[in-house]
N, C-alpha and C. Protein backbone atom coordinates (compact mmCIF):
# COMPACT_ATOMS: atom_id res chain seq x y z
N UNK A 1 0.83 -1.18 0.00
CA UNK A 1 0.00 0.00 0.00
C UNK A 1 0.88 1.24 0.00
N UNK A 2 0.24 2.19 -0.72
CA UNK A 2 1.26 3.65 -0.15
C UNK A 2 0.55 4.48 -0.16
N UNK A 3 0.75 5.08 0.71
CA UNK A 3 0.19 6.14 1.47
C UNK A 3 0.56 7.61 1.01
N UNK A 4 -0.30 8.69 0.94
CA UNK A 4 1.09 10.00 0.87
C UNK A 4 0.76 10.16 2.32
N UNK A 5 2.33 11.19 2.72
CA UNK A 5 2.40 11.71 3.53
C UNK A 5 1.58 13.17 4.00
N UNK A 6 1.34 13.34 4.99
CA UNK A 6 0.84 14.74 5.55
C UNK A 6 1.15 14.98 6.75
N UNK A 7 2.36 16.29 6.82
CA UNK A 7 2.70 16.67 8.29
C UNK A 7 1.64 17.19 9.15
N UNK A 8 1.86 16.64 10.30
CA UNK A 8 0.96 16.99 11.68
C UNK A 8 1.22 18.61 11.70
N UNK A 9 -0.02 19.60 12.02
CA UNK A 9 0.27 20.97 12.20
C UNK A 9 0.68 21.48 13.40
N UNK A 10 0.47 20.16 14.29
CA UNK A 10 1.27 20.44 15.52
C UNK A 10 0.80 19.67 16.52
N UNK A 11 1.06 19.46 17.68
CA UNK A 11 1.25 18.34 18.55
C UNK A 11 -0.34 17.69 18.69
N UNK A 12 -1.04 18.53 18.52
CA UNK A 12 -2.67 18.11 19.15
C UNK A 12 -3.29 17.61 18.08
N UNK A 13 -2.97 17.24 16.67
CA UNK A 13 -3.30 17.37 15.23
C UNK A 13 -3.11 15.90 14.79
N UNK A 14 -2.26 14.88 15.73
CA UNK A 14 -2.48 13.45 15.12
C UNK A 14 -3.10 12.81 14.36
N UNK A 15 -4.82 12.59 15.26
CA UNK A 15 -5.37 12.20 15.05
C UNK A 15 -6.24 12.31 13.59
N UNK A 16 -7.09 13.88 13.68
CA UNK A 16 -7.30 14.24 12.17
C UNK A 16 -6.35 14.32 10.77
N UNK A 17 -5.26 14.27 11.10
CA UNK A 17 -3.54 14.29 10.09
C UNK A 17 -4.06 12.78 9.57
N UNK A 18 -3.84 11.59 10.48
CA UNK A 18 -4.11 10.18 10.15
C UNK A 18 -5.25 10.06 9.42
N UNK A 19 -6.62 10.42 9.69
CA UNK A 19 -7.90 10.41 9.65
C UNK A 19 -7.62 10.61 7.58
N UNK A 20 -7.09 11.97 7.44
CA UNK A 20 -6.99 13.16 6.62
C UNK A 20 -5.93 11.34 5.74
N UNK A 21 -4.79 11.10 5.42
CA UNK A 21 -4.00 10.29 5.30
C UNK A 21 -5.03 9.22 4.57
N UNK A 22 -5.68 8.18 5.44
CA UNK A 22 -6.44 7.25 5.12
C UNK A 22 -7.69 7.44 4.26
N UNK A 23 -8.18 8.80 4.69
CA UNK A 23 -9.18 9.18 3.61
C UNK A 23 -9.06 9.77 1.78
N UNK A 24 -7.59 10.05 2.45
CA UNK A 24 -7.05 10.32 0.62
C UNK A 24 -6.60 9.07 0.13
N UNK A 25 -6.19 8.25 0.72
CA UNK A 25 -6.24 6.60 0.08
C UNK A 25 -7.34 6.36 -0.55
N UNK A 26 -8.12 6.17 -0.06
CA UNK A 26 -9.56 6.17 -0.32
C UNK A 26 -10.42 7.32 -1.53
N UNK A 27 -9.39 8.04 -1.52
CA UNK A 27 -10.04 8.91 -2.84
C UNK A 27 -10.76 9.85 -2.47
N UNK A 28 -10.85 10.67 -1.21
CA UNK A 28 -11.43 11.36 -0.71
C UNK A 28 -10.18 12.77 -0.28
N UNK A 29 -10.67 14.05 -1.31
CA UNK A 29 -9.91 14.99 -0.59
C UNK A 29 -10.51 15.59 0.36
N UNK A 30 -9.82 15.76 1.28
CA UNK A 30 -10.40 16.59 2.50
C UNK A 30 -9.47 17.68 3.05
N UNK A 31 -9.46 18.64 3.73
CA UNK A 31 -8.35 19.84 4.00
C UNK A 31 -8.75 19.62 5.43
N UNK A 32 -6.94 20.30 5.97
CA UNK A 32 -6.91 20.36 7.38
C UNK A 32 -8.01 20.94 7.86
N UNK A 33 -8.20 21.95 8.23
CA UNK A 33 -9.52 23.17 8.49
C UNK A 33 -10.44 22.29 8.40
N UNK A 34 -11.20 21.48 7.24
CA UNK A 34 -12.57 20.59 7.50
C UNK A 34 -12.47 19.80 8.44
N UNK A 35 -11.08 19.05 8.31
CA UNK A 35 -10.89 18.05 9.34
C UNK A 35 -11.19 18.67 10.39
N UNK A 36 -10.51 19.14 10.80
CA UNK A 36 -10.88 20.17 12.59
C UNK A 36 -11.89 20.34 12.94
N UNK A 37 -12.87 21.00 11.71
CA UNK A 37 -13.99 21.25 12.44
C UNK A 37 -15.09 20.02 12.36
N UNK A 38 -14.90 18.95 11.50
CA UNK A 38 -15.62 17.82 11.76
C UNK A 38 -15.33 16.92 12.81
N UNK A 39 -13.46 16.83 13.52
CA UNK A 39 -13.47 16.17 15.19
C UNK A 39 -13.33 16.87 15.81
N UNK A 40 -13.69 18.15 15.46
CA UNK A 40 -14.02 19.24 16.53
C UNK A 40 -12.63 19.13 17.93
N UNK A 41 -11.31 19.82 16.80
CA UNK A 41 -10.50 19.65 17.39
C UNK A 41 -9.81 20.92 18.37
N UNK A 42 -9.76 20.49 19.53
CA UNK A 42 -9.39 21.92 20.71
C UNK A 42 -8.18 21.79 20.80
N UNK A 43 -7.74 22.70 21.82
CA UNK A 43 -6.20 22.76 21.96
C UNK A 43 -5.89 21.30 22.54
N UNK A 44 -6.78 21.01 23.53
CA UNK A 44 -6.29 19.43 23.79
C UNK A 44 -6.19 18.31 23.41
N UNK A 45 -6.29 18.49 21.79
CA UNK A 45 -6.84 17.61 20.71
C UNK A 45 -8.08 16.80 20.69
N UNK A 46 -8.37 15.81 20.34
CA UNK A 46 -10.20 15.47 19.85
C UNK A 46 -9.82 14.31 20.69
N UNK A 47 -11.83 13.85 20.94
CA UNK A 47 -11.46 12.53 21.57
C UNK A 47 -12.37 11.28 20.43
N UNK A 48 -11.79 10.06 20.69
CA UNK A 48 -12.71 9.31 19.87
C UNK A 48 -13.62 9.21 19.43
N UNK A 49 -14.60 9.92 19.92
CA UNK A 49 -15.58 10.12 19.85
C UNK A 49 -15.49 10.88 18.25
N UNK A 50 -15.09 11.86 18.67
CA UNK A 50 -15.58 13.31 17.44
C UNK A 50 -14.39 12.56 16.14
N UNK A 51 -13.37 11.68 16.09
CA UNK A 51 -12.70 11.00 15.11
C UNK A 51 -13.70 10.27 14.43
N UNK A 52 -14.75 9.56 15.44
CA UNK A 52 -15.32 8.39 14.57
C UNK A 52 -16.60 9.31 14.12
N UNK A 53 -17.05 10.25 14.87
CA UNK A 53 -17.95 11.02 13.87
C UNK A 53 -17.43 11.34 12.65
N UNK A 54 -16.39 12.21 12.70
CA UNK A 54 -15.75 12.73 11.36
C UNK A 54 -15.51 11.77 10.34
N UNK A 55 -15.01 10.85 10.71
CA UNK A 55 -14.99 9.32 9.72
C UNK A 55 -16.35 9.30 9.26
N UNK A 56 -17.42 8.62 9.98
CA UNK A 56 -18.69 8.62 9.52
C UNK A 56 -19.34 9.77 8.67
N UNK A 57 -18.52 10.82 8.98
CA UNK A 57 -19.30 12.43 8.17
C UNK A 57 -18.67 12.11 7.04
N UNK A 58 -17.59 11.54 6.72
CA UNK A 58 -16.99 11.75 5.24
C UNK A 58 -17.33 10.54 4.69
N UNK A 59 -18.13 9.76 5.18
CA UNK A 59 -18.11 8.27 4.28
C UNK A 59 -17.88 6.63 4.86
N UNK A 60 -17.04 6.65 6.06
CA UNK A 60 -16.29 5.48 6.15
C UNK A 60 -17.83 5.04 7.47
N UNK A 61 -17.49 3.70 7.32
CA UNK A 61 -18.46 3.17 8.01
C UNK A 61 -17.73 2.47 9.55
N UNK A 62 -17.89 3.16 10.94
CA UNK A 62 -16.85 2.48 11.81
C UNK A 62 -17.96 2.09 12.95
């Protein structure tokens, strides 16, 4: 498999970066900024919760 890469925008940003990663595999463009505001990401970064929403908002079935 290959993946492209996408740098983290900064320490709290993992999660949607990965999210963002797997969904362009998949053929899905998505931008940082959407990402954020679909796991509704704070300074303390997102919790599972708002990842598996955002997954489900763009398509993926979890």
């Amino acid at each position: 498999m290959k993946f492209d890469f996408y740098k983290q925008m900064n320490t709290m940003d993992c999660g949607p970066t990965c999210l963002r990663m797997v969904a362009n595999y998949y053929g899905q463009s998505i931008t940082p900024a959407q990402l954020h505001a679909k796991t509704r990401l704070r300074r303390d970064g997102v919790s599972l919760l708002g990842l598996s929403d955002a997954a489900e908002d763009i398509g993926f079935r979890v």
